[in-house]
Protein backbone atom coordinates (compact mmCIF):
# COMPACT_ATOMS: atom_id res chain seq x y z
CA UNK A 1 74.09 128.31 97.49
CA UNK A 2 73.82 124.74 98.33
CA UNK A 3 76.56 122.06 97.86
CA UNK A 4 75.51 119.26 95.29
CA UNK A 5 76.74 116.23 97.21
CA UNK A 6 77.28 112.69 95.58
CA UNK A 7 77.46 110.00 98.53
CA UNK A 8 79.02 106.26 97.25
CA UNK A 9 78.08 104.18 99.36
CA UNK A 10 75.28 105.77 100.95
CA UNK A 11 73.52 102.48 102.56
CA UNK A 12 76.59 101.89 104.44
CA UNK A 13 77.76 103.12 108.16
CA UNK A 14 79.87 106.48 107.14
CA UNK A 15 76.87 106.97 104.04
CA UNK A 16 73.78 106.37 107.07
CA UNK A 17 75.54 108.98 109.49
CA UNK A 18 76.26 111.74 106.45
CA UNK A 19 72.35 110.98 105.71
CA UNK A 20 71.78 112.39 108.73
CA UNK A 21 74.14 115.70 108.59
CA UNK A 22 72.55 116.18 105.73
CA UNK A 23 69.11 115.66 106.46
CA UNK A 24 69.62 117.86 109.24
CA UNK A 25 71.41 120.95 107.61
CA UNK A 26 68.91 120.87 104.19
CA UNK A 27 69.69 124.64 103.99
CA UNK A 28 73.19 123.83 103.46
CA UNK A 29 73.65 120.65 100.98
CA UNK A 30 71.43 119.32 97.96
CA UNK A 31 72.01 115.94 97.48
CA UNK A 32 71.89 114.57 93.79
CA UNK A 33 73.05 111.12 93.60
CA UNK A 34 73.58 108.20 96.13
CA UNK A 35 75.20 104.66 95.11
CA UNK A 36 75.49 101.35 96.75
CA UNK A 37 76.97 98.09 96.43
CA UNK A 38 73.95 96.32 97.03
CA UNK A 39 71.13 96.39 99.90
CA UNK A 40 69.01 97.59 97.43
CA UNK A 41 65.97 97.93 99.78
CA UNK A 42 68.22 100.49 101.85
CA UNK A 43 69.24 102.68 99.11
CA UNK A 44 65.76 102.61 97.63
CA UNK A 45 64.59 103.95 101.14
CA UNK A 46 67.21 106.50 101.01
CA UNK A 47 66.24 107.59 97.43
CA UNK A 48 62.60 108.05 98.64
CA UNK A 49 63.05 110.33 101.17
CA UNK A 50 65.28 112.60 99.67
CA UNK A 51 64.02 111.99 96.27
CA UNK A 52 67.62 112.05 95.11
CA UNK A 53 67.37 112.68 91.39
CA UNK A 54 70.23 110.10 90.82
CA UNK A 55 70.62 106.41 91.55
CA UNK A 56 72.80 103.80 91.33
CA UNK A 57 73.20 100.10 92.31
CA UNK A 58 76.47 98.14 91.30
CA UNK A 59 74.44 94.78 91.68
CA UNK A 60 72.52 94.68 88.35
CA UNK A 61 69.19 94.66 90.39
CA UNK A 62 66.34 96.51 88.80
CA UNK A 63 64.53 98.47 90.66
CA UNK A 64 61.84 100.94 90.61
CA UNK A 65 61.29 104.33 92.21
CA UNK A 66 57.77 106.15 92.84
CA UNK A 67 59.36 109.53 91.74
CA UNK A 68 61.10 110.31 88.31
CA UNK A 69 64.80 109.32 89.14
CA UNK A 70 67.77 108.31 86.82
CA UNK A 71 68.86 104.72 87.62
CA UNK A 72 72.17 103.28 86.73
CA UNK A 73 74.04 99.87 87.21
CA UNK A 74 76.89 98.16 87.21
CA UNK A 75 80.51 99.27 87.00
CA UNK A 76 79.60 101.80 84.63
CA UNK A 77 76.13 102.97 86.65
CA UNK A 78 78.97 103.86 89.01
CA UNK A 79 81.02 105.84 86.51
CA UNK A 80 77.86 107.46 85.13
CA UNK A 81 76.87 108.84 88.59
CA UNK A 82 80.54 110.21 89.52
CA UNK A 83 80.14 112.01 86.15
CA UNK A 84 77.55 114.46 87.40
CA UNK A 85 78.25 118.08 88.22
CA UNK A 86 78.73 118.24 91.81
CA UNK A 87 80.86 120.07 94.22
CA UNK A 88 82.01 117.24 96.86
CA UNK A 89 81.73 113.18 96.30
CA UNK A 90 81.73 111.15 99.63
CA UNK A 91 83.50 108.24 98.67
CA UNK A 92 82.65 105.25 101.29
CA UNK A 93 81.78 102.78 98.78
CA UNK A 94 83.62 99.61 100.42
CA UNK A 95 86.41 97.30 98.32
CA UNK A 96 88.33 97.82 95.43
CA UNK A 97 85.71 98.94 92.85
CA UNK A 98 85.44 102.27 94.12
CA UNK A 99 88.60 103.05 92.50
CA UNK A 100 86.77 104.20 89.20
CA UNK A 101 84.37 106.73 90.21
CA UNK A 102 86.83 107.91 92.08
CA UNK A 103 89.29 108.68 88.99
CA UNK A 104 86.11 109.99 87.26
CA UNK A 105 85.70 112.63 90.12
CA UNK A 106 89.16 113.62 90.16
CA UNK A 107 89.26 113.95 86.70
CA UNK A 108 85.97 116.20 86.74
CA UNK A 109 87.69 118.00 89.22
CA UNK A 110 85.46 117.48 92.28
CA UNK A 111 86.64 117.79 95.75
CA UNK A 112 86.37 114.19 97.76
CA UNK A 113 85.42 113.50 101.23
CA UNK A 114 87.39 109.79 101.51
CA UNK A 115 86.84 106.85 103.87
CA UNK A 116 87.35 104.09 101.14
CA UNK A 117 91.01 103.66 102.80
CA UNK A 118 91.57 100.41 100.20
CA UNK A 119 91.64 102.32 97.10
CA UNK A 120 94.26 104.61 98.83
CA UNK A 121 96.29 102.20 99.89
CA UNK A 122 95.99 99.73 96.58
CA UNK A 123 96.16 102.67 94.10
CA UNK A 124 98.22 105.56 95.93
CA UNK A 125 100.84 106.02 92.91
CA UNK A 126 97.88 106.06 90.48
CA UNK A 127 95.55 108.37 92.50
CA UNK A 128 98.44 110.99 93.09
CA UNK A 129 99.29 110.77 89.33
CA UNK A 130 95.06 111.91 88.93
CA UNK A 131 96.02 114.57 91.55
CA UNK A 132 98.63 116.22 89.56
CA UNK A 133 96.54 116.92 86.49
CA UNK A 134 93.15 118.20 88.67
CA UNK A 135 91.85 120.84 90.77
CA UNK A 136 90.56 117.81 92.94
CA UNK A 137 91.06 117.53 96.82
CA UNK A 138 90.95 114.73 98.73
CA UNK A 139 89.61 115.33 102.42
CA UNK A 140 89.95 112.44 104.55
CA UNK A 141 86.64 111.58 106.57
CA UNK A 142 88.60 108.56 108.94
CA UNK A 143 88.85 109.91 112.45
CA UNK A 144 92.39 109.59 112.85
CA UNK A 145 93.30 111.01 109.55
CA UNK A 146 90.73 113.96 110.15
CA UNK A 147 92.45 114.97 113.11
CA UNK A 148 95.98 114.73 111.38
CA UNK A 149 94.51 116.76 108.71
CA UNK A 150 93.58 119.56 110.94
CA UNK A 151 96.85 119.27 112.76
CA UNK A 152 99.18 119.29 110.66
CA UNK A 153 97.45 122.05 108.63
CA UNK A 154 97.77 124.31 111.89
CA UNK A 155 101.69 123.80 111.95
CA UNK A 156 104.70 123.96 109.33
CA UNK A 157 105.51 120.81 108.17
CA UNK A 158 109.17 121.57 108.76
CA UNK A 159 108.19 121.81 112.49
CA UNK A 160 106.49 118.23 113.00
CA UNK A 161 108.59 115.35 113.94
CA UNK A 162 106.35 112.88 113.74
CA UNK A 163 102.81 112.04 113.56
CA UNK A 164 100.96 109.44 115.32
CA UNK A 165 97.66 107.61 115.37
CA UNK A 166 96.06 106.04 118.20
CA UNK A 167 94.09 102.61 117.90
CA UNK A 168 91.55 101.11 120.16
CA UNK A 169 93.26 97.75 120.04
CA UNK A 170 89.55 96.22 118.99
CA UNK A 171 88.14 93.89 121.56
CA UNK A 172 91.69 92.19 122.41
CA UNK A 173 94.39 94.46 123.35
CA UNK A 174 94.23 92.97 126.73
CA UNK A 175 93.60 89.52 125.53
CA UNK A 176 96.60 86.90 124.89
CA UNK A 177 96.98 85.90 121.03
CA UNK A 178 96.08 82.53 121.80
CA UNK A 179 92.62 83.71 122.84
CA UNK A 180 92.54 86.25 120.01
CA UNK A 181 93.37 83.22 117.28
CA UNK A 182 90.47 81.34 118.69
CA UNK A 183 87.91 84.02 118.79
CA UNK A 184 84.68 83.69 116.29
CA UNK A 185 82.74 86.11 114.33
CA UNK A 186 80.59 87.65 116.79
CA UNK A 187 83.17 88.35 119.34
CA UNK A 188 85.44 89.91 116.49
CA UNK A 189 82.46 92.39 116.04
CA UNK A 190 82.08 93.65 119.29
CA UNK A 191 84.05 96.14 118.95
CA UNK A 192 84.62 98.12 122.65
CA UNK A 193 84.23 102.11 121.05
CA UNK A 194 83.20 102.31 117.55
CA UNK A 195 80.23 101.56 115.72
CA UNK A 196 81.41 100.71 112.34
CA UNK A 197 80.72 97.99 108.97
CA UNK A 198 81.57 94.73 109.16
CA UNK A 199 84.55 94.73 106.97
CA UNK A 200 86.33 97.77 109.27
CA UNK A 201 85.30 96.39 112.83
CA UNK A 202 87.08 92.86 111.96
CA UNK A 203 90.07 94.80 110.33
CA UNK A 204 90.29 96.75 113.94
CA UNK A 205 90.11 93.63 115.56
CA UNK A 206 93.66 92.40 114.04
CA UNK A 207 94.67 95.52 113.74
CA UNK A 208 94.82 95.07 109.68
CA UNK A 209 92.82 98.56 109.42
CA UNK A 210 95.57 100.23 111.49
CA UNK A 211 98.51 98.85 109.19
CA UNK A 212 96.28 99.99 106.49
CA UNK A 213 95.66 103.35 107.97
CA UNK A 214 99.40 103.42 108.43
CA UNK A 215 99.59 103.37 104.43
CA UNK A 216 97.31 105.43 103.82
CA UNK A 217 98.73 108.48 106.58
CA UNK A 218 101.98 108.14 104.22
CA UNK A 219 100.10 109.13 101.47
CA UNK A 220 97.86 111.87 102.55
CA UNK A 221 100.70 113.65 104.31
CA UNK A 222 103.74 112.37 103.00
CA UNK A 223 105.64 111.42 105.83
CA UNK A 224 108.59 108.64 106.41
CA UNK A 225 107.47 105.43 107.75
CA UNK A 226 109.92 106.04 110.70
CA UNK A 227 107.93 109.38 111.16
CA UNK A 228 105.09 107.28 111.61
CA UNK A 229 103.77 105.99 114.92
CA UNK A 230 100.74 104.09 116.29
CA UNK A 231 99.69 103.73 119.90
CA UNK A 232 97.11 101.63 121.74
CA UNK A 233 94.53 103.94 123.30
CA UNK A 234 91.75 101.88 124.36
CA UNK A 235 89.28 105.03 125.30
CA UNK A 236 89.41 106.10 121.41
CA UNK A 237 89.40 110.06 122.66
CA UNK A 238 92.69 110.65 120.77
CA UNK A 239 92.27 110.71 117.50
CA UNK A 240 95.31 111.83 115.75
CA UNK A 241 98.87 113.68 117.85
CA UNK A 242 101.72 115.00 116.37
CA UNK A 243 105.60 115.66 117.78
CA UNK A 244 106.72 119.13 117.18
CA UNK A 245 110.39 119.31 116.89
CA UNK A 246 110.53 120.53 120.69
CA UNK A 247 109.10 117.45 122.10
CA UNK A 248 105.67 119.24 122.14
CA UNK A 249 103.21 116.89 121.92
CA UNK A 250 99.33 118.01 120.13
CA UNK A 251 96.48 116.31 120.19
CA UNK A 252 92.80 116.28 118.46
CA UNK A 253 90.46 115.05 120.93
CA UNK A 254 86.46 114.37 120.71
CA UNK A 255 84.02 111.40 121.74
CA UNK A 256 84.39 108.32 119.15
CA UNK A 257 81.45 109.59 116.95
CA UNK A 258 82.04 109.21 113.29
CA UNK A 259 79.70 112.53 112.77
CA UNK A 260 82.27 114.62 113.86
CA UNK A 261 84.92 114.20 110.91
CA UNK A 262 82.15 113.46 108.73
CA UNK A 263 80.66 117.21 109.33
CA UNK A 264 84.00 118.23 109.06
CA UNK A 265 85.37 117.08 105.49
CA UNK A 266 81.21 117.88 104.44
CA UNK A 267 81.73 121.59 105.44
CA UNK A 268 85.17 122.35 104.73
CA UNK A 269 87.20 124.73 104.76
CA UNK A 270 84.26 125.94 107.20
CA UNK A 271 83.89 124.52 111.08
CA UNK A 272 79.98 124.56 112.01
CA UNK A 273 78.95 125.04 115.40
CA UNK A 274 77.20 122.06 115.44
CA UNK A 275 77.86 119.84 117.92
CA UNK A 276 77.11 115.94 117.79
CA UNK A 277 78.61 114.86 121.08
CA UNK A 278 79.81 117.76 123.36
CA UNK A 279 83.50 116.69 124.90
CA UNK A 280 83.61 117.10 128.27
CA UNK A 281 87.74 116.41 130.01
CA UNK A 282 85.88 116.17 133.46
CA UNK A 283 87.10 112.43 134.87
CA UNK A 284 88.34 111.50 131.82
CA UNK A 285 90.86 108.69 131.55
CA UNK A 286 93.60 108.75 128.72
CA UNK A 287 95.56 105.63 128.53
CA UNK A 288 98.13 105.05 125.48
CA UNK A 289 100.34 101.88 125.41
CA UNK A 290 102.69 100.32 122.79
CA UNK A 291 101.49 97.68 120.39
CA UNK A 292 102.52 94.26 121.15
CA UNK A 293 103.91 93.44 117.47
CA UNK A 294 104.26 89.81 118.61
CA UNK A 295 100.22 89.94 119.03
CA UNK A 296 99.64 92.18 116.01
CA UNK A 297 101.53 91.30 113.35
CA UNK A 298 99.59 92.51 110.80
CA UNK A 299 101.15 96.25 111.71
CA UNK A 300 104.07 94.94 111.69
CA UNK A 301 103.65 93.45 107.98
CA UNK A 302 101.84 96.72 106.96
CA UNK A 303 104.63 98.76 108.21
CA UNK A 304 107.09 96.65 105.91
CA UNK A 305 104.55 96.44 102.95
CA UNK A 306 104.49 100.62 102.82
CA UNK A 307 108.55 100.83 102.72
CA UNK A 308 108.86 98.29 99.58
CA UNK A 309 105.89 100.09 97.90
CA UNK A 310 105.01 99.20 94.11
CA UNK A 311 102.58 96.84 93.77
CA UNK A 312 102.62 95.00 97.90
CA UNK A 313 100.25 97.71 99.52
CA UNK A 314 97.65 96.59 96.60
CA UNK A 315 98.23 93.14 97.91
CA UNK A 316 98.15 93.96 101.30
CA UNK A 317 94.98 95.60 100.88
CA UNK A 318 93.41 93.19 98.63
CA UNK A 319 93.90 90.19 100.27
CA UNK A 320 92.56 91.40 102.77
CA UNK A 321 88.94 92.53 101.46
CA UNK A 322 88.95 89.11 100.06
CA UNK A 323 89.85 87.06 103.39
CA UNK A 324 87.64 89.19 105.26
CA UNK A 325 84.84 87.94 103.03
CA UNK A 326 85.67 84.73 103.35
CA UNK A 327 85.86 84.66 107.30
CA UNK A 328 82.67 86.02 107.60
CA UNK A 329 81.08 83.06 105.13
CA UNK A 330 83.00 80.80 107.78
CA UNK A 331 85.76 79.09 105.33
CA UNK A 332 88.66 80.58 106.95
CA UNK A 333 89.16 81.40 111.27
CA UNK A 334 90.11 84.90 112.54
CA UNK A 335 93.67 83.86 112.75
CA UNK A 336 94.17 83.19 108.95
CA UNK A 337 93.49 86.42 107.67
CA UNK A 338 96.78 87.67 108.65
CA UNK A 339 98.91 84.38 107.93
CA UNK A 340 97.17 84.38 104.57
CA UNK A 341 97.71 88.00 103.49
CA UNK A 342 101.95 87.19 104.12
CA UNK A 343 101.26 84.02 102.20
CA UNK A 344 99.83 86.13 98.77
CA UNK A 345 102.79 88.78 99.57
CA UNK A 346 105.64 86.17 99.50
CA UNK A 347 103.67 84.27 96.69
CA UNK A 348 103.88 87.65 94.14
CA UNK A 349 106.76 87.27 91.62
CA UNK A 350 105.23 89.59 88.71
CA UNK A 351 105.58 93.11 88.08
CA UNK A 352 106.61 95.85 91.06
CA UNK A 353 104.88 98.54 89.65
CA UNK A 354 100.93 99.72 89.08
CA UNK A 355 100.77 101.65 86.11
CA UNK A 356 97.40 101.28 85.46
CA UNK A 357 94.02 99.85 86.79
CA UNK A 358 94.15 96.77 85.15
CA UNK A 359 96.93 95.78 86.67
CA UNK A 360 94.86 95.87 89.80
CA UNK A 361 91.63 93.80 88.52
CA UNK A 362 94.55 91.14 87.50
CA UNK A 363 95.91 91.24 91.18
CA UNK A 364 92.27 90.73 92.40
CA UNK A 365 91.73 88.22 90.46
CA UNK A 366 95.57 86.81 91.08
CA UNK A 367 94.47 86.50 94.78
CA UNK A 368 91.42 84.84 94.26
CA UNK A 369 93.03 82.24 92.70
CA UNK A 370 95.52 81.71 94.79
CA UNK A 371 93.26 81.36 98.05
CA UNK A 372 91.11 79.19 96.46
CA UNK A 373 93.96 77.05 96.05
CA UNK A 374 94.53 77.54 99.53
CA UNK A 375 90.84 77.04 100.98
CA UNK A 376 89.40 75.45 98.34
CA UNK A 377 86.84 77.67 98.06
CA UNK A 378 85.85 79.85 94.94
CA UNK A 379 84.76 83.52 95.41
């Protein structure tokens, strides 16, 4: 029997490359409903050649299909779609609003294949509260987290020490911060190893994705922050280690191809033998350095923002998906991103807590306010 797959965000990078496991193990998955932000054009493509039976586009765009298909939109087009009967949801959906088809799946019960890492980090408390009362699982689909999920399954917890994720260091690791602050656009999105969306190849650059992914390893596996540990490794082989309590150091190693985990949270608990890009060790060289906190401060900050908890990883998170937005309109430089995500965290002085999700449109909306007081610029 054939598992009914919903994919949010199905026009984006992690949607395009699950397309393709799909497409290319038909025997194996039936998918019945894809949903995108926008690109209509894309997802209409998609729709057509898999003649998904479900569609639906958050931008109120009508559109038209030459098959029979249900269309939805909006918010609740969204809602409507994680509603369906299905046995795993790929949730890849970028920003904030994927946070309610996600509580929709969990409370259907449906396992989810994760890579929206905001919603995690923004809503943690909330989305563990969903977990409690479901039969859900959440299976990450980053590459880091992947690996750690597959390590730290293969050990007792009691034995682990410490985990640790590796990050490229984006396209200036070796680069001073001077010419990192002064970079533009398209030199933030050449990114030396991965392929990835916009939003996550500028968040690698500052290394704002690996604070976030710092956030979000706390959650999935419940670990201390001082249990917690992120290394520069520029080749992006590593993907996740962890310290046994003997000094023992384990690894999960493969060529940076976002297939790999992807297969892997699409299949589970099975492995495949399918293999995307074959690892070969011959002549390869594994370099892992410390991060330079006085270049990266946004780990730094992230690393503080997880310890107070409450409401500052929503912040943290937040501000970012909106300053990202605005640096690729050109309002703000690379550098401000970071200076202006401290800014909105020292500027809070409301409620600690997130009880409920609107709490979290009002800090979205709190944010855009306050940068457009900032930049003068109105999102």
């Amino acid at each position: 029997m054939r598992k009914r797959i919903i994919i949010f965000g199905a026009t984006g990078s992690i949607g395009t490359q699950t397309l393709e496991i799909i497409d290319k193990n038909k025997d194996k998955f039936e998918l019945i409903g894809v949903a995108s932000k926008g690109n209509v054009d894309k997802l209409k493509a998609i729709a057509e050649k898999f003649k998904v039976p479900y569609v639906a586009l958050f931008d109120n765009k009508p559109f038209s299909l030459s098959y029979n298909a249900k269309t939805f939109y909006g918010k609740e087009g969204l809602e409507q779609l994680a509603n369906l009967d299905s046995d795993l949801v790929i949730m890849s959906i970028s920003g904030i609003e994927a946070v309610y088809p996600l509580k929709i799946s969990i409370e259907r019960g449906a396992n989810i294949a994760i890579a929206t890492k905001e919603i995690v980090v923004a809503c943690g408390d909330l989305i563990k509260k969903w977990l409690k009362k479901s039969k859900s699982k959440l299976i990450p689909i980053d590459s880091e987290h992947s690996a750690l999920f597959q390590l730290i399954n293969s050990f007792r917890k009691k034995n682990i020490e410490k985990i640790i994720l590796t990050a490229s260091g984006g396209p200036f690791w070796n680069k001073s911060r001077e010419e990192m602050e002064k970079t533009k656009l398209e030199e933030v999105l050449k990114h030396p190893t991965w392929k990835m969306g916009y939003k996550t190849t500028i968040d690698s650059a500052n290394l704002v994705n690996k604070g976030l992914e710092v956030i979000e390893a706390h959650f999935f596996f419940n670990f201390d922050y001082n249990s917690i540990k992120v290394m520069i490794h520029p080749q992006s082989i590593v993907h996740g280690m962890i310290e046994l309590v003997d000094g023992s150091i384990i690894a999960q190693m493969a060529y940076p191809d976002m297939r790999i985990p992807i297969q892997y949270a699409l299949f589970y608990p099975q492995r495949p033998k399918i293999k995307w890009s074959p690892f070969d060790l011959k002549n390869q060289k594994l370099e892992f350095y410390d991060v330079d906190y006085d270049k990266f401060p946004a780990l730094q900050l992230a690393y503080e923002v997880g310890k107070k908890g409450g409401v500052y990883p929503a912040i943290f998170a937040i501000s970012d998906e909106v300053l990202v937005e605005l640096f690729i309109k050109g309002i703000i430089n690379f550098k401000d991103i970071v200076s202006f995500i401290k800014y909105a965290l020292e500027s809070w002085k409301e409620f600690k807590e997130i009880e409920n999700l609107e709490q979290i449109e009002y800090i979205k909306n709190w944010i855009k306010n306050l940068i457009k007081q900032k930049v003068g610029y109105n999102l």
